[in-house]
C-alpha atoms as a PDB file:
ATOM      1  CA  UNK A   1     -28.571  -1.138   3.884  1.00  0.00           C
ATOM      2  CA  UNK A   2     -29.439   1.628   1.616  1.00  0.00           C
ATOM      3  CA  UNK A   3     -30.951   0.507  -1.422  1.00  0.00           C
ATOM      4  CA  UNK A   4     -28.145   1.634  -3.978  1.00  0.00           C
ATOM      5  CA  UNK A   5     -25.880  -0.561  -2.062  1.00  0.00           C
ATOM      6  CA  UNK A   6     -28.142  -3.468  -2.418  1.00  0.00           C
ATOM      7  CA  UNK A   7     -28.482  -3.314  -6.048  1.00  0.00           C
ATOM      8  CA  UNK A   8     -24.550  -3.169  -6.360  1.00  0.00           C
ATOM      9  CA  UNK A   9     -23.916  -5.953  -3.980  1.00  0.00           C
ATOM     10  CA  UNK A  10     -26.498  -8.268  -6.014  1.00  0.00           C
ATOM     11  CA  UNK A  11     -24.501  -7.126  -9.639  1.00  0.00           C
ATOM     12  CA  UNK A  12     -27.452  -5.138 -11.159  1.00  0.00           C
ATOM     13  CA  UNK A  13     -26.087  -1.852 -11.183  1.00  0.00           C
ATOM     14  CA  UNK A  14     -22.897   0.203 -10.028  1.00  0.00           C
ATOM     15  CA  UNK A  15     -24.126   2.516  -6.683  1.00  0.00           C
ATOM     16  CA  UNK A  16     -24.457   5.277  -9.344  1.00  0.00           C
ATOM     17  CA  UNK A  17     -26.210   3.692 -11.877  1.00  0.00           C
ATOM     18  CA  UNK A  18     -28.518   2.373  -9.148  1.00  0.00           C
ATOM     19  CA  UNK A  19     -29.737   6.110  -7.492  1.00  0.00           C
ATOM     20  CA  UNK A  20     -30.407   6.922 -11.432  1.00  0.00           C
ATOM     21  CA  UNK A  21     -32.445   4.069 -11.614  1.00  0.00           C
ATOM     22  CA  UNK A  22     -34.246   5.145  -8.290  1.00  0.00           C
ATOM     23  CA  UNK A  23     -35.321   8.231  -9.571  1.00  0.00           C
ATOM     24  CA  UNK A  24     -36.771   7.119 -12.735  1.00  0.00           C
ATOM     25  CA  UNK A  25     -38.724   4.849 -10.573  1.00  0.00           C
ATOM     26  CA  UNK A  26     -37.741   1.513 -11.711  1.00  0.00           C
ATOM     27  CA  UNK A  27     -36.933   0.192  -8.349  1.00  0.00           C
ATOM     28  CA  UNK A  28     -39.516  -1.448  -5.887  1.00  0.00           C
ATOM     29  CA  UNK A  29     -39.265  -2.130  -2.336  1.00  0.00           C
ATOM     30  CA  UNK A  30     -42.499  -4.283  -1.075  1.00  0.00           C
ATOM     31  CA  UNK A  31     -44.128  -3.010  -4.061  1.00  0.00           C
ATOM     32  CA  UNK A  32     -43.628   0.202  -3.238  1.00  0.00           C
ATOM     33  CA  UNK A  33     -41.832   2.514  -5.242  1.00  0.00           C
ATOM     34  CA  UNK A  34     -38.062   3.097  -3.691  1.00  0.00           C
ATOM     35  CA  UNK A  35     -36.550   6.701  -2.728  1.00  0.00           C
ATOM     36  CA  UNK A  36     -32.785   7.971  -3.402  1.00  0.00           C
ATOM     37  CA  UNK A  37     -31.890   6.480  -0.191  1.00  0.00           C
ATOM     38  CA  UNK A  38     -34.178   4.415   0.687  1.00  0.00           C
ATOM     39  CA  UNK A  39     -33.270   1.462   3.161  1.00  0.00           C
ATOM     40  CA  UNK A  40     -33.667  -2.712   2.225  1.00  0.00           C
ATOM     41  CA  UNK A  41     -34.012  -4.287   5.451  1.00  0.00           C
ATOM     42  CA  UNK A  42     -33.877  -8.425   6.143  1.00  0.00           C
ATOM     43  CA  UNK A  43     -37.340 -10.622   5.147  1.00  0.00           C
ATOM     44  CA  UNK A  44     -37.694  -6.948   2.495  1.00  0.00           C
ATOM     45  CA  UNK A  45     -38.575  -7.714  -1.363  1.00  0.00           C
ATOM     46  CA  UNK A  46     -36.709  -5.752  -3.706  1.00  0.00           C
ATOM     47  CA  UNK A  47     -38.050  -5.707  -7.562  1.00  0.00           C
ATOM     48  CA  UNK A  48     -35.877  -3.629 -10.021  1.00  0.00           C
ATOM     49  CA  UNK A  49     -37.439  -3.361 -13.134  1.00  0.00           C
ATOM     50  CA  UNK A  50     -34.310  -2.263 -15.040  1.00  0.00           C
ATOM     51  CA  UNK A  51     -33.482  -2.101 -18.769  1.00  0.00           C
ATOM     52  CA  UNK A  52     -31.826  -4.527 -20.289  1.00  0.00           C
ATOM     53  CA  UNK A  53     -27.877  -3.853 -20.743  1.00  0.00           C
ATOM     54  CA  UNK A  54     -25.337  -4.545 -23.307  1.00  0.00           C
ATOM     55  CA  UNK A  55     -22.495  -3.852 -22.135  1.00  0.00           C
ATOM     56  CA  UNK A  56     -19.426  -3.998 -24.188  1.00  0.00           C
ATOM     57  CA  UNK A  57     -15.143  -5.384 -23.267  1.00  0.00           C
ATOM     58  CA  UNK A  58     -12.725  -5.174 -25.025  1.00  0.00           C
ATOM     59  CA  UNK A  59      -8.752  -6.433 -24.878  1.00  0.00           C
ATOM     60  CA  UNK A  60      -7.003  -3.265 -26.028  1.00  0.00           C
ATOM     61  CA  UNK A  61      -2.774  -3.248 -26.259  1.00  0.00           C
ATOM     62  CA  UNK A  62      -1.677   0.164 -24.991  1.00  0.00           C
ATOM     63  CA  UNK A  63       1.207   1.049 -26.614  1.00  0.00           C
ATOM     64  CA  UNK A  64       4.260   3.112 -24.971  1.00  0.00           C
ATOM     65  CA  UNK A  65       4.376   6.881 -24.783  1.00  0.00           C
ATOM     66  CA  UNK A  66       0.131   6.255 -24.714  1.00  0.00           C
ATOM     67  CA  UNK A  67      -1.653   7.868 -20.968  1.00  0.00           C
ATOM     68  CA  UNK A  68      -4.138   5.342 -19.388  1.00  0.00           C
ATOM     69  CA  UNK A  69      -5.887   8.249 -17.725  1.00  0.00           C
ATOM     70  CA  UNK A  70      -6.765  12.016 -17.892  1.00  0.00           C
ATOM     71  CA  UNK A  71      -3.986  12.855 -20.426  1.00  0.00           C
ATOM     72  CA  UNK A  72      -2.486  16.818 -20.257  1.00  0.00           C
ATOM     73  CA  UNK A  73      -1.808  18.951 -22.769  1.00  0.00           C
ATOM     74  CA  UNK A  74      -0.265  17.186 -25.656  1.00  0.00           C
ATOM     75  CA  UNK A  75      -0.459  13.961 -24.334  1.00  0.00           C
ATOM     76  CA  UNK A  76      -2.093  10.914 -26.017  1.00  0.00           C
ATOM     77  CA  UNK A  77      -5.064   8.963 -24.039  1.00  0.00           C
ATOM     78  CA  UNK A  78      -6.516   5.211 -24.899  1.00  0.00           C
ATOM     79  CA  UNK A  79      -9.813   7.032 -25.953  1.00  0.00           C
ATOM     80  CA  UNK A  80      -7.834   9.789 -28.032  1.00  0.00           C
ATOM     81  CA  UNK A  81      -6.285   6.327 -30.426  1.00  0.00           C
ATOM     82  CA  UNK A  82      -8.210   3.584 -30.001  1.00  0.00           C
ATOM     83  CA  UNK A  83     -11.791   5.226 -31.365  1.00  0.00           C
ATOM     84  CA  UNK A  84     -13.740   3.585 -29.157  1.00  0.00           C
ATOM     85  CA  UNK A  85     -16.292   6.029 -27.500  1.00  0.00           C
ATOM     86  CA  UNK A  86     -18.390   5.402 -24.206  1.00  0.00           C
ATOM     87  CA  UNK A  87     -15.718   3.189 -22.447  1.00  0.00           C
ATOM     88  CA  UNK A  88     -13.368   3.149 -19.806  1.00  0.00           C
ATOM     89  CA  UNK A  89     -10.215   2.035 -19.038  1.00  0.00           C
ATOM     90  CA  UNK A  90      -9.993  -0.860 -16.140  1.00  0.00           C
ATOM     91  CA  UNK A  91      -7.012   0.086 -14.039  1.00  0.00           C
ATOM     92  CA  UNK A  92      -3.447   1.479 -15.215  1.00  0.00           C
ATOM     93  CA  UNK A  93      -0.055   1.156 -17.095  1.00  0.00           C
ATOM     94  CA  UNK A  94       2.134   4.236 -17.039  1.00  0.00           C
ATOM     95  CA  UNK A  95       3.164   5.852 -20.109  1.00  0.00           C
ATOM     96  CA  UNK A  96       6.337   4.207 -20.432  1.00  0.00           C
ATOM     97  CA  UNK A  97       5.032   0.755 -19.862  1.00  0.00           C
ATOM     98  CA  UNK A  98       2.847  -0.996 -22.838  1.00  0.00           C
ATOM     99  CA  UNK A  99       0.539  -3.869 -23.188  1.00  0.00           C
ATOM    100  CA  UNK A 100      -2.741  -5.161 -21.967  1.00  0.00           C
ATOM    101  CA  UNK A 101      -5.827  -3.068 -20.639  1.00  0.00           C
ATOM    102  CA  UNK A 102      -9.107  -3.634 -20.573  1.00  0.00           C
ATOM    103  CA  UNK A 103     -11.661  -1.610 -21.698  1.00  0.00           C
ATOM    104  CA  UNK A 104     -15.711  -1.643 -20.857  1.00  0.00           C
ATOM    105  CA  UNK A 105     -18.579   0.370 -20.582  1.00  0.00           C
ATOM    106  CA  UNK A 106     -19.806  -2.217 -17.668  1.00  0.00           C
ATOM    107  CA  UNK A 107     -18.981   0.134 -14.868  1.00  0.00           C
ATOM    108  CA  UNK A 108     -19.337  -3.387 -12.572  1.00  0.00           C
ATOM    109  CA  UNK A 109     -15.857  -4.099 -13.284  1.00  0.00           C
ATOM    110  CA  UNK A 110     -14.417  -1.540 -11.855  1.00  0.00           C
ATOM    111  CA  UNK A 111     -14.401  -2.787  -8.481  1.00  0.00           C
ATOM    112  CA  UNK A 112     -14.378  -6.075  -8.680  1.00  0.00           C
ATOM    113  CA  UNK A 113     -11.026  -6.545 -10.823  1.00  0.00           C
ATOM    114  CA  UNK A 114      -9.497  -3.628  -8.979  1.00  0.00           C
ATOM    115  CA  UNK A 115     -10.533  -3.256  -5.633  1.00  0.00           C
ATOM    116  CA  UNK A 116      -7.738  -3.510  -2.837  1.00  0.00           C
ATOM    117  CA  UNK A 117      -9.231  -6.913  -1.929  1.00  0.00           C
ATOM    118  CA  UNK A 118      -9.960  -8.337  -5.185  1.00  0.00           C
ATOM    119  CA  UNK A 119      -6.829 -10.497  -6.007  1.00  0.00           C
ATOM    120  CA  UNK A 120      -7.104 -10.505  -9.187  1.00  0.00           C
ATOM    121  CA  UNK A 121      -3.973 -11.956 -11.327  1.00  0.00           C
ATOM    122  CA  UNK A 122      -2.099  -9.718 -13.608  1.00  0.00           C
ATOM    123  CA  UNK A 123       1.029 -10.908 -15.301  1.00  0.00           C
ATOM    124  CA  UNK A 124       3.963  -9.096 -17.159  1.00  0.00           C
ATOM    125  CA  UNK A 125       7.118  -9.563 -18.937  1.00  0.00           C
ATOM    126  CA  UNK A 126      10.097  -7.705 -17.862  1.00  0.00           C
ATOM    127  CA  UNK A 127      13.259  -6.691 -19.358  1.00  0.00           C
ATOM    128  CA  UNK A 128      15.835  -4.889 -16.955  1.00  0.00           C
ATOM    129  CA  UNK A 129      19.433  -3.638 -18.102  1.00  0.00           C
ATOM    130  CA  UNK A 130      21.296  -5.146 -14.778  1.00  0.00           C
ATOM    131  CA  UNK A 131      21.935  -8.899 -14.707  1.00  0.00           C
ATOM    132  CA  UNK A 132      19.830 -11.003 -12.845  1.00  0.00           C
ATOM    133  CA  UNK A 133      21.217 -13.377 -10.368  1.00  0.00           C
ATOM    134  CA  UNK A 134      19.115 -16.753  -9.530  1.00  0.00           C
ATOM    135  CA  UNK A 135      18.487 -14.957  -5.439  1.00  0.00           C
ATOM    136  CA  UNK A 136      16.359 -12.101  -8.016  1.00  0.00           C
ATOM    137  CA  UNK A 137      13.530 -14.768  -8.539  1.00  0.00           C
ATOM    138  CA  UNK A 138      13.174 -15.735  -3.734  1.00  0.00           C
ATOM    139  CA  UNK A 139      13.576 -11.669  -3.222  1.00  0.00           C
ATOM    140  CA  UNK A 140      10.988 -11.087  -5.962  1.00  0.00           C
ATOM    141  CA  UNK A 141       8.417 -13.823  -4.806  1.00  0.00           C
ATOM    142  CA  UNK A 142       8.469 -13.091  -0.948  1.00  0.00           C
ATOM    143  CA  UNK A 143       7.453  -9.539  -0.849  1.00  0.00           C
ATOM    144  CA  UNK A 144       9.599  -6.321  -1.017  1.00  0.00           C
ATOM    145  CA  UNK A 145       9.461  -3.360   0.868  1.00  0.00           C
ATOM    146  CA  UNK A 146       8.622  -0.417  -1.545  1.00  0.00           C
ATOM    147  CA  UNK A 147       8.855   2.640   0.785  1.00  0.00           C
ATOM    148  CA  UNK A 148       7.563   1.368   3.864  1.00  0.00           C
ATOM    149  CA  UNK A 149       5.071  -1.226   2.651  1.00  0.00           C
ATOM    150  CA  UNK A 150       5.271  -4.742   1.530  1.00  0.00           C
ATOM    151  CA  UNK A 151       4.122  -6.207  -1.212  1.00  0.00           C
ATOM    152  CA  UNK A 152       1.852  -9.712  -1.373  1.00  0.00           C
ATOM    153  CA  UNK A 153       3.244 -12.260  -2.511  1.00  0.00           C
ATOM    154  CA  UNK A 154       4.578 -13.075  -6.201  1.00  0.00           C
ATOM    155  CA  UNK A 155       4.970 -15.573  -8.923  1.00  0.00           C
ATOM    156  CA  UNK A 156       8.001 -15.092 -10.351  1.00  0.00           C
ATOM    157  CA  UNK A 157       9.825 -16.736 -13.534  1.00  0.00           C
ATOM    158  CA  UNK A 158      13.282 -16.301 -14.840  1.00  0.00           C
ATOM    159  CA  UNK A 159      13.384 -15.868 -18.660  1.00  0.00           C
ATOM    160  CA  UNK A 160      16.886 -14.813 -19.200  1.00  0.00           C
ATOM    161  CA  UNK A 161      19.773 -13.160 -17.973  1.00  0.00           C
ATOM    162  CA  UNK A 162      17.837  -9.919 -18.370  1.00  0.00           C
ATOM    163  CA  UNK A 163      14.125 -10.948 -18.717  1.00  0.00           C
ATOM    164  CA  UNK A 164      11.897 -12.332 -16.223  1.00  0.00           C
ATOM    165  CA  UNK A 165       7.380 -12.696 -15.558  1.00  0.00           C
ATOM    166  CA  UNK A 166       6.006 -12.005 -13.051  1.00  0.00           C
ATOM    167  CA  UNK A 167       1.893 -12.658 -11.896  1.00  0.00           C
ATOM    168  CA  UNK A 168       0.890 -10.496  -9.517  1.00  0.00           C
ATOM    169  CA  UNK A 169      -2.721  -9.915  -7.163  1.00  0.00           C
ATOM    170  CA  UNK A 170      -2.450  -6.392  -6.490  1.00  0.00           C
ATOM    171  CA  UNK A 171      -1.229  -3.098  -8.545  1.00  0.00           C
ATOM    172  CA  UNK A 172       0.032  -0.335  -6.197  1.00  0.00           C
ATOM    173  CA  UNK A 173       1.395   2.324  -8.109  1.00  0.00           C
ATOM    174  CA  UNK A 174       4.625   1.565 -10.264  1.00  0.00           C
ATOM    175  CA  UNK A 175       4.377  -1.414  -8.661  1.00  0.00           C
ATOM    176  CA  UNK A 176       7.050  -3.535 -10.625  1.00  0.00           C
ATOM    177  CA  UNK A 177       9.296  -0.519 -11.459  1.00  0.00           C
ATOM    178  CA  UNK A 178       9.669   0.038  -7.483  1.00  0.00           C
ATOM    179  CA  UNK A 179      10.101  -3.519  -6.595  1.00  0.00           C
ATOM    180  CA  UNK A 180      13.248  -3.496  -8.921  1.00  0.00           C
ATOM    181  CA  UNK A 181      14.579  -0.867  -7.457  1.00  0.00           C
ATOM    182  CA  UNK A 182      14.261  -1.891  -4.173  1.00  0.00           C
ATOM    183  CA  UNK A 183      17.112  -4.624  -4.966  1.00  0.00           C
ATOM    184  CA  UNK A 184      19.290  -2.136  -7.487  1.00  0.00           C
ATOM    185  CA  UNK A 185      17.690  -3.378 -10.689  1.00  0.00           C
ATOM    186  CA  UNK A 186      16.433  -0.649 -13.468  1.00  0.00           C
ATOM    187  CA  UNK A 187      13.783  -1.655 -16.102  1.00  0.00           C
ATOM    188  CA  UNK A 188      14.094  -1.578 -19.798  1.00  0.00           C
ATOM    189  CA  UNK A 189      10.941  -2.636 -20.610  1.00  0.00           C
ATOM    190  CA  UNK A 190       7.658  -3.774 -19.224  1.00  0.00           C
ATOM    191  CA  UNK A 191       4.771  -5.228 -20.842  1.00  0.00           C
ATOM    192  CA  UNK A 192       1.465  -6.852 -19.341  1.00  0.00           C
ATOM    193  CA  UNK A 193       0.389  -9.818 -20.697  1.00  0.00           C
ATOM    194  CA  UNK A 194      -2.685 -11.253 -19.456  1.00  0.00           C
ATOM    195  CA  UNK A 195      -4.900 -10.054 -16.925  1.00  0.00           C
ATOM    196  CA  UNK A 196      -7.235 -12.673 -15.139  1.00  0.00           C
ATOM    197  CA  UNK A 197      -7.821 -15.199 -18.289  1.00  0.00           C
ATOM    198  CA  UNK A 198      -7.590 -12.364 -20.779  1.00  0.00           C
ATOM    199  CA  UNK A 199      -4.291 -12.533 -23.031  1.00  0.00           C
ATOM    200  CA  UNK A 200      -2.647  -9.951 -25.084  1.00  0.00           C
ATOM    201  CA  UNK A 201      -1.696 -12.594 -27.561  1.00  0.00           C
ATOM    202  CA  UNK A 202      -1.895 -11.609 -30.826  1.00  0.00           C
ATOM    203  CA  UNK A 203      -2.791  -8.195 -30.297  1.00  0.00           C
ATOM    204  CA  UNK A 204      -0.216  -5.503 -31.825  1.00  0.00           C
ATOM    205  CA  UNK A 205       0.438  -2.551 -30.395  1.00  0.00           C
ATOM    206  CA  UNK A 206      -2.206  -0.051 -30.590  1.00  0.00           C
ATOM    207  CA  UNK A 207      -4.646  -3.144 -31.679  1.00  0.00           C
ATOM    208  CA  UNK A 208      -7.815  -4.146 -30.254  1.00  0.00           C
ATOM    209  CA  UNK A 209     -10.079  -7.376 -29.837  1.00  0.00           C
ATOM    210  CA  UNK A 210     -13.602  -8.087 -28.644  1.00  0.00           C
ATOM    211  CA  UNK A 211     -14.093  -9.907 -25.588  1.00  0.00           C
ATOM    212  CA  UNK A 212     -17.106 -12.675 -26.415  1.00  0.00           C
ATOM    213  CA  UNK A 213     -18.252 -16.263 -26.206  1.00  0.00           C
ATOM    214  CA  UNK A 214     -16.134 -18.268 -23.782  1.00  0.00           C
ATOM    215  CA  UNK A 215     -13.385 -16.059 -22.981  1.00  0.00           C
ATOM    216  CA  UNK A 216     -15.966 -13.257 -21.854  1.00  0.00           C
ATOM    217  CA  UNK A 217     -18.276 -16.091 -19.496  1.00  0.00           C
ATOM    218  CA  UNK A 218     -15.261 -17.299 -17.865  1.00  0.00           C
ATOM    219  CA  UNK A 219     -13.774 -13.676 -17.096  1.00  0.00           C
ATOM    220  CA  UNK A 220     -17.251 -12.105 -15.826  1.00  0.00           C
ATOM    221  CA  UNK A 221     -17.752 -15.730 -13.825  1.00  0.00           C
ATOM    222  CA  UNK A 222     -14.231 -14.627 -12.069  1.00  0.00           C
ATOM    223  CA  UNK A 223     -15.741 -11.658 -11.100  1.00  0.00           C
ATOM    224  CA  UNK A 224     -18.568 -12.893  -9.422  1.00  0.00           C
ATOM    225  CA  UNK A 225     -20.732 -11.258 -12.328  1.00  0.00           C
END
């Protein structure tokens, strides 16, 4: 495989990060010196001599009316209000929705808590302005057909009349919002609250939290980092 691909599968760099680190010739291949493309075959020895990293996550609480991504004119972004510079936000909520993102600089993440096959468990609190009837909770779990496709699998628990969680391992787009309206329901409100072992507790809207000590070994170990 080439030798960018190596370095990601092995967590020391994303594919990007590795090529720069190819051409500043920090990467070895047999002892010799690796190319932008170079290929790692079986029984090969690899040697990166990379920096050392310090990468930086955070729990940030995105509040409604706020853009995950690429903002337009007169829009708010996370990076326009939450003065952190050099990071990224790892996956989405829409404006309307509000709650839990994580930010890093650890471009690692990326795939590994968002990838198609990753599986990683997001949960939310719901509010809809239809009554929920105890069938909501079965239809919900099962899987619903959103235009064609059907979704994985959910854990779903009934708060209230109105109000219900639900812990999902995958995040097509408007996931929730389409789900609801598959059976007739509309939402009022729609918050994240934990992704992986990463909780929004006590974070206010707009607030932000270091990720460290514990909580940060046991989230990176769930990555496989």
């Amino acid at each position: 495989m080439r030798i960018n691909k190596y370095l990601a599968l092995h967590n020391l760099a994303t594919r990007r990060e590795a090529d720069r680190y190819v051409a500043q010739g920090l990467v070895f291949i047999n002892g010799k010196r690796a190319e932008l493309g170079s290929q790692v075959n079986e029984g090969d020895k690899v040697e990166a001599r990379l920096p050392e990293r310090h990468y930086r996550y955070f729990a940030y609480y995105k509040p409604k009316g706020v853009v995950t991504h690429s903002p337009q004119d007169g829009q708010k972004g996370i990076q326009d209000i939450a003065g952190l510079s050099g990071i990224s936000p790892m996956g989405r909520l829409d404006k309307e929705s509000h709650g839990l993102i994580i930010l890093t600089d650890d471009g690692r993440v990326t795939e590994k808590l968002l990838g198609p096959d990753a599986g990683r468990e997001k949960e939310y609190v719901v509010q809809t302005r239809e009554r929920l009837p105890p069938s909501f909770k079965k239809r919900m779990e099962q899987g619903v057909d959103i235009e064609g496709y059907t979704t994985k699998p959910a854990k779903v628990k009934l708060l209230s009349d109105t109000k219900f969680s639900i812990i999902l391992t995958e995040g097509k787009k408007h996931q929730i919002r389409r789900m609801c309206a598959a059976w007739g329901y509309t939402i009022a409100d729609l918050k994240r609250v934990r992704v992986m072992n990463i909780k929004l507790h006590p974070l206010q809207s707009g607030q932000y939290r270091t990720i460290k000590g514990e909580e940060l070994k046991v989230f990176l170990k769930g990555l496989g980092l």
